[in-house]
C-alpha atoms as a PDB file:
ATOM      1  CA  UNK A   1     109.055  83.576 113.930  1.00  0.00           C
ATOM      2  CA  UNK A   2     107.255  84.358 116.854  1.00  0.00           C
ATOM      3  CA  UNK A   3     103.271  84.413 117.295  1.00  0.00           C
ATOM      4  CA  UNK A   4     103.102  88.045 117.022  1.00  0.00           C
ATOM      5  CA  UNK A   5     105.172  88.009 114.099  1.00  0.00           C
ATOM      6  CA  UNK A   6     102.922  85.451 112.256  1.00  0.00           C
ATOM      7  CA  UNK A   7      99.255  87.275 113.470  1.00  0.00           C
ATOM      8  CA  UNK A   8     100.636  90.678 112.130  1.00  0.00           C
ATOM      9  CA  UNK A   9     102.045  88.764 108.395  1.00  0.00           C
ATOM     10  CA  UNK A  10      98.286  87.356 108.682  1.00  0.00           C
ATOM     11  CA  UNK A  11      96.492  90.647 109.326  1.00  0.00           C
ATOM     12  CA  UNK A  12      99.135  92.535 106.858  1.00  0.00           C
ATOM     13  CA  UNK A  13      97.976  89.696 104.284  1.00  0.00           C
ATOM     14  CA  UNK A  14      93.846  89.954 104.893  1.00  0.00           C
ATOM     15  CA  UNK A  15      94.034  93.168 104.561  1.00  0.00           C
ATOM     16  CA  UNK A  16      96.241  94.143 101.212  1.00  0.00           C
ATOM     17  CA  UNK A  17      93.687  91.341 100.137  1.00  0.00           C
ATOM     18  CA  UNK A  18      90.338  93.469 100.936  1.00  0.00           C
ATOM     19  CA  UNK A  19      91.935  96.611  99.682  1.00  0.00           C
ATOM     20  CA  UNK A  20      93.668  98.312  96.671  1.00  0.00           C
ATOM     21  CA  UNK A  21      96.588 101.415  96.032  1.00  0.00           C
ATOM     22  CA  UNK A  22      95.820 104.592  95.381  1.00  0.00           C
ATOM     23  CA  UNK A  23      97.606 103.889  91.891  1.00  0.00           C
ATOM     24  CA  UNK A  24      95.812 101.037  90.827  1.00  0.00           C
ATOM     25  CA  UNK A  25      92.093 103.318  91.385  1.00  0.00           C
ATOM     26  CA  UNK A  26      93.958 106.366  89.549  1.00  0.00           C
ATOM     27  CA  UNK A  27      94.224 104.004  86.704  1.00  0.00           C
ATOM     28  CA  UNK A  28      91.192 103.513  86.578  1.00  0.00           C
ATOM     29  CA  UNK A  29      89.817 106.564  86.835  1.00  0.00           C
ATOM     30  CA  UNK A  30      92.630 108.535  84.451  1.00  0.00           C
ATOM     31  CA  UNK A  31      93.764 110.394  86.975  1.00  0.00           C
ATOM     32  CA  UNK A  32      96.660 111.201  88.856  1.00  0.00           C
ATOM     33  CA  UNK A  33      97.471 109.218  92.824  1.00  0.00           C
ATOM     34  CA  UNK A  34      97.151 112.787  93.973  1.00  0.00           C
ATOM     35  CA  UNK A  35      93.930 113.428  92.922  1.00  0.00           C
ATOM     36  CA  UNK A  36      93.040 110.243  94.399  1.00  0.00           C
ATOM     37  CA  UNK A  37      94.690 111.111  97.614  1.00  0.00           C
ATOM     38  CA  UNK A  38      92.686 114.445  97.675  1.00  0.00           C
ATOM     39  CA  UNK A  39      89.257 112.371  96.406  1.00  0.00           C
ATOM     40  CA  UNK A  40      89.757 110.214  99.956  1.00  0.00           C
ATOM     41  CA  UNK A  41      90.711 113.532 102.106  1.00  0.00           C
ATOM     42  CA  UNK A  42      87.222 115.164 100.512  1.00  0.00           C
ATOM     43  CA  UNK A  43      84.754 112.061 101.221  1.00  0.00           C
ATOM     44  CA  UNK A  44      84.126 111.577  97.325  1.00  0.00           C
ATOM     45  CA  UNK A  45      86.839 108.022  97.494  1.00  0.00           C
ATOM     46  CA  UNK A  46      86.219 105.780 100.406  1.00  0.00           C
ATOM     47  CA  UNK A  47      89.845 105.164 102.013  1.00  0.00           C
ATOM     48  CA  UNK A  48      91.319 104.228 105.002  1.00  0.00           C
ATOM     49  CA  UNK A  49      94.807 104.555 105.982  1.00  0.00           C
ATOM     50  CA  UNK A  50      97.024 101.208 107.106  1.00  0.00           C
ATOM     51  CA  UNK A  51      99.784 102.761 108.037  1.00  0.00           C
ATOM     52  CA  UNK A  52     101.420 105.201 106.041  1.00  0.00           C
ATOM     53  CA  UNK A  53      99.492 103.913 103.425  1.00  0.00           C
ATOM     54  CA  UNK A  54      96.502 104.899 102.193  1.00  0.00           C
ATOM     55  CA  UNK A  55      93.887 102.039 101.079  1.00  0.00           C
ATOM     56  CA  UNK A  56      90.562 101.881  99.333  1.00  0.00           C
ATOM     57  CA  UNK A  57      88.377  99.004  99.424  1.00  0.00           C
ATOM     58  CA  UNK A  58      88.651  96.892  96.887  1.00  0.00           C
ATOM     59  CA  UNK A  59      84.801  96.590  96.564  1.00  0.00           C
ATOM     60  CA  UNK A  60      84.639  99.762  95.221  1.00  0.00           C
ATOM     61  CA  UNK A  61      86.912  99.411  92.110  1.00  0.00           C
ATOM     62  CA  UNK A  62      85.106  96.717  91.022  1.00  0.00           C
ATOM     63  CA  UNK A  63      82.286  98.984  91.189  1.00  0.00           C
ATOM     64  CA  UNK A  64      84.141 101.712  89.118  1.00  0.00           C
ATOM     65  CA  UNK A  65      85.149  98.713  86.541  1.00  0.00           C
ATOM     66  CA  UNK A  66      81.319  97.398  86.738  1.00  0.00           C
ATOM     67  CA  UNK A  67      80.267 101.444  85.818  1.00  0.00           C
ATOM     68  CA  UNK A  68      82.252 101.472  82.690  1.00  0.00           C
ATOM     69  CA  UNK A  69      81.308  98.281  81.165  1.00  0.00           C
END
């Protein structure tokens, strides 16, 4: 594997690590990945795309999990 290979595993890696699916925040929320999708196209859902993916920080589903305890 070559040293490019390994940084972009490494960065890949961080950054699945610092950020969740649209799926797993729909969960939590009881609503649909689309809605989500549209949430993060509006500004209500922070999100960033990786990608073709789109991410949201994982900082603020523990925020949505902290809200509804």
């Amino acid at each position: 594997m070559s040293r490019l290979e390994k940084r972009r595993k490494r960065i890949v890696t961080k950054s699945k690590s610092l950020f969740v699916g649209t799926r797993e925040v729909a969960e939590a929320l009881g609503v649909s990945s689309n809605s989500v999708l549209v949430a993060i196209d509006n500004g209500q859902i922070p999100g960033v795309t990786i990608g073709r993916q789109r991410r949201i920080p994982k900082s603020y589903l523990h925020g949505l999990k902290a809200l509804a305890e």
